[in-house]
C-alpha atoms as a PDB file:
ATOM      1  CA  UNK A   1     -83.509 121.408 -47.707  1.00  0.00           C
ATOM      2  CA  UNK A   2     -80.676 124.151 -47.525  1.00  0.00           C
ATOM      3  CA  UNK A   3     -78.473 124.416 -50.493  1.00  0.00           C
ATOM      4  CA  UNK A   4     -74.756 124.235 -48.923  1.00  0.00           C
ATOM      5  CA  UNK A   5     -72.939 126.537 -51.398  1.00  0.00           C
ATOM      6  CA  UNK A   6     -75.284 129.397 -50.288  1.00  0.00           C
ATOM      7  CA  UNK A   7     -75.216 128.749 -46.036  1.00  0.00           C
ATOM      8  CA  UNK A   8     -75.896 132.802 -45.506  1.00  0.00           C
ATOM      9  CA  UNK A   9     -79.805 133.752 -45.486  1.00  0.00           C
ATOM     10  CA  UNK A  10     -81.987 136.555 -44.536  1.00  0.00           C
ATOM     11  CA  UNK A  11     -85.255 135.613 -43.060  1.00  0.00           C
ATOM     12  CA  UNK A  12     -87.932 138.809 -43.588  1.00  0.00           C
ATOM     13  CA  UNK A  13     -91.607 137.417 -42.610  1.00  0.00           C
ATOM     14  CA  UNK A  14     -91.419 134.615 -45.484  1.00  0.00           C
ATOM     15  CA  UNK A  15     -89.123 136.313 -47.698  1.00  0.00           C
ATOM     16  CA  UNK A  16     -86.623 133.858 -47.435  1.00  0.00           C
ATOM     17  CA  UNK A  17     -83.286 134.771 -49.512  1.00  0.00           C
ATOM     18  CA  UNK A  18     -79.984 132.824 -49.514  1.00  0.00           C
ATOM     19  CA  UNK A  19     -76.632 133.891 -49.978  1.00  0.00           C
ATOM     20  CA  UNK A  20     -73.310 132.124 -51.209  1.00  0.00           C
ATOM     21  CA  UNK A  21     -70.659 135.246 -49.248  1.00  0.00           C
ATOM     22  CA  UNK A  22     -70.407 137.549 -46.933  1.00  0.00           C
ATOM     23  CA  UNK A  23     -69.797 140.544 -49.481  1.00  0.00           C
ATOM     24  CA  UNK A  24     -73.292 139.481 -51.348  1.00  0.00           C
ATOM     25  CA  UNK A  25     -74.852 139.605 -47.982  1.00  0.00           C
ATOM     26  CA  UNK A  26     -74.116 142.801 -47.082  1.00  0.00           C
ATOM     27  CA  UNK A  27     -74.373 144.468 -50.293  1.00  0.00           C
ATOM     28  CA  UNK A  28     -77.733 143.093 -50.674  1.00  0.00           C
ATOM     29  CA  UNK A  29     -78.803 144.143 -47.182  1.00  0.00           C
ATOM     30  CA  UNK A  30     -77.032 147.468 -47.651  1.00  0.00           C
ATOM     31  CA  UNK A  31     -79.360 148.448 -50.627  1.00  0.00           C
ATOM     32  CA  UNK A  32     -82.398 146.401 -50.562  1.00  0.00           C
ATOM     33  CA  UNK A  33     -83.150 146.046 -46.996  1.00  0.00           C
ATOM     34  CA  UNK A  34     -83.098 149.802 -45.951  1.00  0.00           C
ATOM     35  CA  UNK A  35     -85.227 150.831 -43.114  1.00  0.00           C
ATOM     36  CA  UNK A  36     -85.868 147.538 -42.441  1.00  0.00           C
ATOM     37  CA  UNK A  37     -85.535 144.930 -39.665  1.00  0.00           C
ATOM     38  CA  UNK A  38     -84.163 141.234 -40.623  1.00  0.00           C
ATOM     39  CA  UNK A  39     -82.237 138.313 -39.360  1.00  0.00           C
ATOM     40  CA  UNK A  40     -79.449 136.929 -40.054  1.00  0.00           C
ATOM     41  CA  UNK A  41     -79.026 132.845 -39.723  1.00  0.00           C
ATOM     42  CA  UNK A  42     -75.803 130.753 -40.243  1.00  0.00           C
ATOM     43  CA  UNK A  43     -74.147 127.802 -39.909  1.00  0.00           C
ATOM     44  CA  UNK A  44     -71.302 128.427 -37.326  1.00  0.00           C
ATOM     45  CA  UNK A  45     -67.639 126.011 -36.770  1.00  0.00           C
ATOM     46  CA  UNK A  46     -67.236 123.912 -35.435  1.00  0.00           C
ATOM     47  CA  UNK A  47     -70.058 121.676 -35.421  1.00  0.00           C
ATOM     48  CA  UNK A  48     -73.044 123.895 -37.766  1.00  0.00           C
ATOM     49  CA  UNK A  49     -75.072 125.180 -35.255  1.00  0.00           C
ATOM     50  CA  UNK A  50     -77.087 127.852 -36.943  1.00  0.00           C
ATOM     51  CA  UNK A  51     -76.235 131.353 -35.345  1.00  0.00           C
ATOM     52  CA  UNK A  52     -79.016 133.913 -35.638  1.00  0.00           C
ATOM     53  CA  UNK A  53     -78.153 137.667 -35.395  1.00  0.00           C
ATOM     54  CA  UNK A  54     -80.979 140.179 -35.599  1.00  0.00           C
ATOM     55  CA  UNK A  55     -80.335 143.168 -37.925  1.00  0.00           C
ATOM     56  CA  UNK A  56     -81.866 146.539 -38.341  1.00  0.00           C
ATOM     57  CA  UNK A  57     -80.746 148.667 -41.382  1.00  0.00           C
ATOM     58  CA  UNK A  58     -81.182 152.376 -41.470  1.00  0.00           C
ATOM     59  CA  UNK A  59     -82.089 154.863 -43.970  1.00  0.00           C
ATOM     60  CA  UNK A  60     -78.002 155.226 -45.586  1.00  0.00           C
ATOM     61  CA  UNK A  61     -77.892 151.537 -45.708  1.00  0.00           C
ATOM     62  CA  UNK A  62     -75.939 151.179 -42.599  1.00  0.00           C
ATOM     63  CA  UNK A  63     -76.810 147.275 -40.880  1.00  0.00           C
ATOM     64  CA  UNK A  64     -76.593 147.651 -36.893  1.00  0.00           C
ATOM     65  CA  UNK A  65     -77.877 145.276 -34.301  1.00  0.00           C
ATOM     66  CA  UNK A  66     -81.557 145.688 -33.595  1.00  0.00           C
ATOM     67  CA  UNK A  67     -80.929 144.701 -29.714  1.00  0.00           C
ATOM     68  CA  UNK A  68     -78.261 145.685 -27.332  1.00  0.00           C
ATOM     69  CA  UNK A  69     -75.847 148.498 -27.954  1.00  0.00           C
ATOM     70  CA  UNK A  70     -77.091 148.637 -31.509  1.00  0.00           C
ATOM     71  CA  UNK A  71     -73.423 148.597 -32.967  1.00  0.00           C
ATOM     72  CA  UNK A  72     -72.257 148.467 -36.517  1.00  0.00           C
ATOM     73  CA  UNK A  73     -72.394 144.727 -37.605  1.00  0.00           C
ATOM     74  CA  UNK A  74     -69.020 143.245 -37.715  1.00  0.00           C
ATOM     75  CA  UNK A  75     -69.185 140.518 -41.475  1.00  0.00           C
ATOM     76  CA  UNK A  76     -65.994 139.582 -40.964  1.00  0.00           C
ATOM     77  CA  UNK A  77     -66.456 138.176 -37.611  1.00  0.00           C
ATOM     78  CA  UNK A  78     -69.620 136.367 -39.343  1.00  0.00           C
ATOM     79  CA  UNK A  79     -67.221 135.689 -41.662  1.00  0.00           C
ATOM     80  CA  UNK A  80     -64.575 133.841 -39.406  1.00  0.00           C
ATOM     81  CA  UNK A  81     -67.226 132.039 -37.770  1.00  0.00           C
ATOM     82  CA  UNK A  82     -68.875 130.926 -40.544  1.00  0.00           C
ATOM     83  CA  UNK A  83     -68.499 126.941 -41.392  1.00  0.00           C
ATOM     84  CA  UNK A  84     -68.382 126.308 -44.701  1.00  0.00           C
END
């Protein structure tokens, strides 16, 4: 079972981690995720649907989206969408 004071986690290949905010997420992903390719999975307002956004960070610790136009990733609008 999910522990609801940390709703933010990375899923690498069965290296599950949990987070408790947006600013641990991305400094974790920032420096310990580099060169790597992730997702993201939250619960979202209004009802908790989990939202899954798939990440790809790059050698200066950047975090972009793997698919698509590959654009910066936007935490606050994780943030704002986030149900907590």
């Amino acid at each position: 079972m999910s522990d609801p004071s940390r709703p933010l986690k990375i899923k690498n290949f069965g290296k599950d981690r949990t987070f408790s905010s947006i600013s641990e997420l991305k400094e974790v992903l920032s420096s310990e995720y580099r060169n790597e390719h992730i997702s993201i999975i939250y619960p979202t307002k209004p009802n908790g649907l989990n939202a899954v956004i798939y990440v790809s960070v790059d050698e200066f610790g950047i975090v972009r989206e793997t698919y698509g136009k590959k654009a910066e990733i936007d935490f606050s609008q994780i943030g704002a969408s986030l149900m907590q």
